[in-house]
C-alpha atoms as a PDB file:
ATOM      1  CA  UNK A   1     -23.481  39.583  -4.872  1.00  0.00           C
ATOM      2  CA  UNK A   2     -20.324  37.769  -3.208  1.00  0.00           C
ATOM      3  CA  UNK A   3     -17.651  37.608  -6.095  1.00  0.00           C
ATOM      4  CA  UNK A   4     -14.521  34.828  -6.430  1.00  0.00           C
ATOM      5  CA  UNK A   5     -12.121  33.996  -8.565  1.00  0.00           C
ATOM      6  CA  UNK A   6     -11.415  30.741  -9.769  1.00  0.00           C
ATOM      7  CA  UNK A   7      -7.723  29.266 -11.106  1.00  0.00           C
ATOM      8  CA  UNK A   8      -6.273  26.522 -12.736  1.00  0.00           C
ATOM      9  CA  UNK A   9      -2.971  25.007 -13.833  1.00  0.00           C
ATOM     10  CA  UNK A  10      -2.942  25.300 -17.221  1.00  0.00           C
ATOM     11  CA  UNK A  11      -3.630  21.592 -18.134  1.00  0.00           C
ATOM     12  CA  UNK A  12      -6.990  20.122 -19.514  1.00  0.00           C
ATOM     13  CA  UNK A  13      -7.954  18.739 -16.583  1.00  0.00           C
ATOM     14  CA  UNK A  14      -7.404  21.149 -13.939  1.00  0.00           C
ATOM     15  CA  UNK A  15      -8.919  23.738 -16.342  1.00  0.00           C
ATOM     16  CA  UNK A  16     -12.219  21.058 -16.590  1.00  0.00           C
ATOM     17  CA  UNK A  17     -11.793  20.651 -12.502  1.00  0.00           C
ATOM     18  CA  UNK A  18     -11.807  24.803 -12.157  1.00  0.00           C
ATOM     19  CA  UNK A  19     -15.125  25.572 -14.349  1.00  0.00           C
ATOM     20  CA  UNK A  20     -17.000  22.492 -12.785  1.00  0.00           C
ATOM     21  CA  UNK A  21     -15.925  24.294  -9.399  1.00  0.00           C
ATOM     22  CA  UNK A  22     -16.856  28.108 -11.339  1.00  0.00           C
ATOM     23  CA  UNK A  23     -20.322  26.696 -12.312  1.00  0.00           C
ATOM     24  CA  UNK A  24     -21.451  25.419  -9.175  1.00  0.00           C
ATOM     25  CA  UNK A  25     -20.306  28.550  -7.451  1.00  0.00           C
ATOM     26  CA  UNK A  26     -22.805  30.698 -10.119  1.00  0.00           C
ATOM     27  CA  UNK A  27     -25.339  28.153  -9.395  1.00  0.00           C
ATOM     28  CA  UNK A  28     -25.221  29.095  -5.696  1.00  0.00           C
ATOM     29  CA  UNK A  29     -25.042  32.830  -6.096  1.00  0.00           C
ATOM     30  CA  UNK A  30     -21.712  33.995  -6.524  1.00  0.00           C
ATOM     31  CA  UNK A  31     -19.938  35.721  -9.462  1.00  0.00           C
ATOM     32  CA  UNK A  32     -17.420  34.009 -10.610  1.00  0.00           C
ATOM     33  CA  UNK A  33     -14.777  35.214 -12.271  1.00  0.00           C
ATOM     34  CA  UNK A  34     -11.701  33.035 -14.154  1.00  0.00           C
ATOM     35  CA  UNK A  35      -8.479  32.721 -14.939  1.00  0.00           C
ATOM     36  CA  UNK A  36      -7.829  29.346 -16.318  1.00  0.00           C
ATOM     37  CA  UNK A  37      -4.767  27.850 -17.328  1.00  0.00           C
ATOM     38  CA  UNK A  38      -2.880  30.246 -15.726  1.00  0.00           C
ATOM     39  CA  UNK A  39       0.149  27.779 -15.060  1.00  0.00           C
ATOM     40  CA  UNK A  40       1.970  26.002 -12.305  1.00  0.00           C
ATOM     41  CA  UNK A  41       2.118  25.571  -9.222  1.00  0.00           C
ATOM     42  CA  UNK A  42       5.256  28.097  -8.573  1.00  0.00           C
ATOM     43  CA  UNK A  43       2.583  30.587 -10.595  1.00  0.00           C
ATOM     44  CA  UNK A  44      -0.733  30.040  -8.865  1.00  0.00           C
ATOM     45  CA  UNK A  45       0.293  29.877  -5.620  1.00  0.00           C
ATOM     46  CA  UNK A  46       1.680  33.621  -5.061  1.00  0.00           C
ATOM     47  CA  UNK A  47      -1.698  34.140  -7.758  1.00  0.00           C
ATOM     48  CA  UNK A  48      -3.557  32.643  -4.596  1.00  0.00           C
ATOM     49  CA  UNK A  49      -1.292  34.809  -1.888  1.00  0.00           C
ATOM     50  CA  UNK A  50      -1.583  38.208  -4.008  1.00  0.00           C
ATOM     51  CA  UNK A  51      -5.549  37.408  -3.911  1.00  0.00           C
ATOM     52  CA  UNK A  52      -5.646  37.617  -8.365  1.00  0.00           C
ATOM     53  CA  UNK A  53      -7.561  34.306  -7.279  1.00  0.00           C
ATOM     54  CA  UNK A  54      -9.241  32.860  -4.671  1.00  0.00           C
ATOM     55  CA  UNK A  55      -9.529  29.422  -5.358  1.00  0.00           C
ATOM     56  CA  UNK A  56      -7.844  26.554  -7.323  1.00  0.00           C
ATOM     57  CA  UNK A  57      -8.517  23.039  -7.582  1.00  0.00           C
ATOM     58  CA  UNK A  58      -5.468  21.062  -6.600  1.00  0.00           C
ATOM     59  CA  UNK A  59      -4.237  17.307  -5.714  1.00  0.00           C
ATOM     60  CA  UNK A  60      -3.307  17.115  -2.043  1.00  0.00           C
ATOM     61  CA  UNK A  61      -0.113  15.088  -2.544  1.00  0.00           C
ATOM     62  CA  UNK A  62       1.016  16.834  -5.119  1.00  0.00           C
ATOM     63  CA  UNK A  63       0.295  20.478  -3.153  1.00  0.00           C
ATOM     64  CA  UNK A  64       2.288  18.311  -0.182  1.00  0.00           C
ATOM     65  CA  UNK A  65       5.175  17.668  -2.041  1.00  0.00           C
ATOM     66  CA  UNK A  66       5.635  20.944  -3.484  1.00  0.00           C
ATOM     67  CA  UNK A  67       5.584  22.467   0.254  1.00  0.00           C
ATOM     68  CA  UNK A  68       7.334  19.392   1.471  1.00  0.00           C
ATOM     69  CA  UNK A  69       9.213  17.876  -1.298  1.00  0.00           C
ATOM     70  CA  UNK A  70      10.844  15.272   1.076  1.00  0.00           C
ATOM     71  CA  UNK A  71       7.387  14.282   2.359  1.00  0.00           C
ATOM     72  CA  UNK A  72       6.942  10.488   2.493  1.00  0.00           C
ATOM     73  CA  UNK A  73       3.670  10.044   3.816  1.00  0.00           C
ATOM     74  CA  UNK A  74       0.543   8.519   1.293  1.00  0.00           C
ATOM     75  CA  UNK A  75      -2.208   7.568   3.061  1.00  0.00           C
ATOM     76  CA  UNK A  76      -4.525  10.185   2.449  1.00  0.00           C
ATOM     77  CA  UNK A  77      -5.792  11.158   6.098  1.00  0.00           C
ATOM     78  CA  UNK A  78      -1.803  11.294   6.826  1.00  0.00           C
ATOM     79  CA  UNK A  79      -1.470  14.011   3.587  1.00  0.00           C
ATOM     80  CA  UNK A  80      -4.186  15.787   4.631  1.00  0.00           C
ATOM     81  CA  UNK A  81      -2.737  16.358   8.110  1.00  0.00           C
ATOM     82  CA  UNK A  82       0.512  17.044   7.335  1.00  0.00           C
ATOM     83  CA  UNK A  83      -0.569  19.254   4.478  1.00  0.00           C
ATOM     84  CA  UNK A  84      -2.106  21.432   7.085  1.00  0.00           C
ATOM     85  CA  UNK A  85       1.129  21.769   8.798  1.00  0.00           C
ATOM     86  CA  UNK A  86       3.157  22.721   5.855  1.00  0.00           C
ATOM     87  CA  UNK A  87       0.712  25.179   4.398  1.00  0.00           C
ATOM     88  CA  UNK A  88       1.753  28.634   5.110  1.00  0.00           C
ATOM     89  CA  UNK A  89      -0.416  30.793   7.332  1.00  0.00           C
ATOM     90  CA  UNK A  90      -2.019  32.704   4.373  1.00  0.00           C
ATOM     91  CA  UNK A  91      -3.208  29.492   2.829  1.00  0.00           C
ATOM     92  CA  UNK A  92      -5.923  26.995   3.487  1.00  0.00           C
ATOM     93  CA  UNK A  93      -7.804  23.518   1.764  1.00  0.00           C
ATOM     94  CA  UNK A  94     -10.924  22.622   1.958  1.00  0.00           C
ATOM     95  CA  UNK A  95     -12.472  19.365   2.612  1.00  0.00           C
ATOM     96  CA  UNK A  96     -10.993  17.468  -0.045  1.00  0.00           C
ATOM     97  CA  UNK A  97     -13.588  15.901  -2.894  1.00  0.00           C
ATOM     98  CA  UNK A  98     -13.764  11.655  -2.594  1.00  0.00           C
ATOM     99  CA  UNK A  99     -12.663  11.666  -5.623  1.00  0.00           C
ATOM    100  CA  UNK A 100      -9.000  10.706  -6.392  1.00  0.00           C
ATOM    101  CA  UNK A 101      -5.854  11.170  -8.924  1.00  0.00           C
ATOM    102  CA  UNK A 102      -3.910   8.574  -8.561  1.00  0.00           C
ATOM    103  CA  UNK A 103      -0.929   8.009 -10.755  1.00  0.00           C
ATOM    104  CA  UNK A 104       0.286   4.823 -12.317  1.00  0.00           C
ATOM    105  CA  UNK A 105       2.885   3.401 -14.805  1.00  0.00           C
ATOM    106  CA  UNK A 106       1.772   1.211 -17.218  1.00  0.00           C
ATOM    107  CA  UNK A 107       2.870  -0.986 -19.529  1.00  0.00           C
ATOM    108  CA  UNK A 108       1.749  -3.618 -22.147  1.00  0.00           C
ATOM    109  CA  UNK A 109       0.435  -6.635 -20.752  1.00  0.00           C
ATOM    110  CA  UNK A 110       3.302  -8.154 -23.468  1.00  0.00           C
ATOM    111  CA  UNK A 111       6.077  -6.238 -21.753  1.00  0.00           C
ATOM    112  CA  UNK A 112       4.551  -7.276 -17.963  1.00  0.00           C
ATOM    113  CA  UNK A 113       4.178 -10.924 -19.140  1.00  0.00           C
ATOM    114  CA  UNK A 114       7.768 -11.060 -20.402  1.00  0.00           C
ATOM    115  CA  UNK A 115       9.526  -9.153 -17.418  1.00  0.00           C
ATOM    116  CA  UNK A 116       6.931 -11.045 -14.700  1.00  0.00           C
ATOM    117  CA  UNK A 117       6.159  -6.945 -13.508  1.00  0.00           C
ATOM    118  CA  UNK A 118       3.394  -6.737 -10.657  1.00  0.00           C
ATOM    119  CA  UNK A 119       4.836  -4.159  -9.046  1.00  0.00           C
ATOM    120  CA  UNK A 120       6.376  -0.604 -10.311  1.00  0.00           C
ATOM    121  CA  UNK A 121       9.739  -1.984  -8.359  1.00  0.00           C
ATOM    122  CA  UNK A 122       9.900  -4.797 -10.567  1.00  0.00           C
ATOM    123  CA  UNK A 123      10.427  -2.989 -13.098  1.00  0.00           C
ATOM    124  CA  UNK A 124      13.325  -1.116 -11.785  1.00  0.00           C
ATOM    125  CA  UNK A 125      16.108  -4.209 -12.745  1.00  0.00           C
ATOM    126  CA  UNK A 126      14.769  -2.994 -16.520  1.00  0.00           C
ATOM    127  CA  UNK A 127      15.434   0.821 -16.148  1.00  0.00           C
ATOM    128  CA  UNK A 128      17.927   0.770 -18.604  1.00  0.00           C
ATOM    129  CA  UNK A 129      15.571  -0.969 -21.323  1.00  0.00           C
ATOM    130  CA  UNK A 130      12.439   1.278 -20.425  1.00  0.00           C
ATOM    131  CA  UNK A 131      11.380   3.958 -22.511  1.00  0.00           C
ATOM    132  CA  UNK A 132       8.493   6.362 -20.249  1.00  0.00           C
ATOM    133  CA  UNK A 133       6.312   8.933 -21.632  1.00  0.00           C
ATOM    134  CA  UNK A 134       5.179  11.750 -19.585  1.00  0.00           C
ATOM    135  CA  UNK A 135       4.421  15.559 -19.275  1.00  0.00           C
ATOM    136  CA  UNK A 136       7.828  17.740 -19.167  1.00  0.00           C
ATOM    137  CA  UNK A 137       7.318  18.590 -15.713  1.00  0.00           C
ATOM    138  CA  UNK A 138       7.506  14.887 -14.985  1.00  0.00           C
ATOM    139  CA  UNK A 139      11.289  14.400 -14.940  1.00  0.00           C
ATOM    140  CA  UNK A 140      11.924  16.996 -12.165  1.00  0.00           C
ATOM    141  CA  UNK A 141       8.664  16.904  -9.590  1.00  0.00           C
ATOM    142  CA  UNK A 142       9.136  14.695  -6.889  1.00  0.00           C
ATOM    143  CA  UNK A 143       5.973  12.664  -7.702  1.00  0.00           C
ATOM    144  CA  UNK A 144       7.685  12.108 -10.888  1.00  0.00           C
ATOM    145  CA  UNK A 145      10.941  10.886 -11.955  1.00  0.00           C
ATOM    146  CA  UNK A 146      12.808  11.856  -8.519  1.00  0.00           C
ATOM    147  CA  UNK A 147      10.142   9.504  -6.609  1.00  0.00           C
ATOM    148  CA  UNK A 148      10.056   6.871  -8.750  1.00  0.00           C
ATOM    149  CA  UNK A 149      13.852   6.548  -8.486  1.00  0.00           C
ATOM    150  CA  UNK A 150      13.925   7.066  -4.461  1.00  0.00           C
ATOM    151  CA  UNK A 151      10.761   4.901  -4.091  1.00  0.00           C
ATOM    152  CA  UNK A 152      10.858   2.236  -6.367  1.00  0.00           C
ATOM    153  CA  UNK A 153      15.076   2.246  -7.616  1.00  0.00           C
ATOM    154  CA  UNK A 154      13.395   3.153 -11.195  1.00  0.00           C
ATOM    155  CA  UNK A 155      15.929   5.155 -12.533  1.00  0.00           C
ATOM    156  CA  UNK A 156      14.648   6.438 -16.346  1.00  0.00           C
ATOM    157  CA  UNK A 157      17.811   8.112 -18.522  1.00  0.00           C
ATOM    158  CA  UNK A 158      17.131  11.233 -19.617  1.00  0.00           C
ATOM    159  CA  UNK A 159      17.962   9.568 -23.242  1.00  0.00           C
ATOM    160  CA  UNK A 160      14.659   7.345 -22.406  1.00  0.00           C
ATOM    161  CA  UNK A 161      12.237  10.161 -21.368  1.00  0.00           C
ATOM    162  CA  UNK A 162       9.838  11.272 -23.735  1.00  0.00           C
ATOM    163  CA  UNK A 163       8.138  14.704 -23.150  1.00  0.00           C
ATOM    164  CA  UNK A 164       4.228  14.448 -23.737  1.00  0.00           C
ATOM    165  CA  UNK A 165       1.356  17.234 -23.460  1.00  0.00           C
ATOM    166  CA  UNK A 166      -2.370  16.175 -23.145  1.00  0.00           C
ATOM    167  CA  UNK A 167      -2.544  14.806 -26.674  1.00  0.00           C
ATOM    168  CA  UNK A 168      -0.316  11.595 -26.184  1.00  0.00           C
ATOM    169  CA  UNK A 169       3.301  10.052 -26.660  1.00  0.00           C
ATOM    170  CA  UNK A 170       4.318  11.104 -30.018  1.00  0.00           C
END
């Protein structure tokens, strides 16, 4: 029987993402082992070049920017490509699902109504009045803070940030 290993970052939905992939390997023959949650990126990635696992689920532009942290490119044909560049030698993606994580900041139709925001740059003259919630990891990815700063001139004080885990802003 062929045997794999499937990862996951350890958040709730790359863990959900990893045992949907886990099942539907069983289903088609394979033993599947797992090591969910096992952390980051900077942890799975040598897990993946050590071969302790052999597959994780993973966001292309996200995977991009951690190889290429300067990377400016978004259309997704465009990430794929370049991904394959920047991936090193011992690493490879597979067709990547139609399904898509796309990342937003939102606010209360109250707060968009008042400031006129249709756009995350609007809201960048109100930086200093803007209070964000996200995961830890947030303020130093470049998908997070760092790109919404560069991209958009949002520029969040550390004062405003409020650290989150999967249950919600507290």
């Amino acid at each position: 029987m062929k045997s794999i290993v499937v990862g996951s970052a350890d958040f709730l939905e790359s863990k959900i993402v990893a045992e949907v992939y886990a099942q539907a390997l069983q289903a088609n023959g394979f033993s599947v082992g797992r090591r969910l949650g096992i952390g980051s990126r900077e942890t799975y990635i040598p897990a993946l070049k050590d071969h302790s696992i052999d597959l994780v689920p993973e966001y292309i532009g996200n995977l991009l920017l951690y190889f290429q942290p300067d990377s400016t490119v978004t259309m997704l044909d465009a990430v794929e490509l370049e991904l394959y560049k920047r991936l090193p030698g011992d690493l490879s993606i597979l067709t990547p699902s139609p399904a898509s994580d796309t990342d937003t900041v939102t606010v209360t139709a109250a707060t968009a109504a008042m400031w006129n925001l249709k756009t995350i740059a609007d809201l960048a003259p109100h930086s200093p009045e803007v209070k964000l919630a996200a995961p830890s990891a947030f303020q130093t990815r470049p998908a997070g803070l760092p790109g919404l700063r560069q991209k958009y001139g949002l520029d969040i004080s550390p004062a405003n940030f409020v650290a989150i885990s999967d249950g919600g802003a507290r």
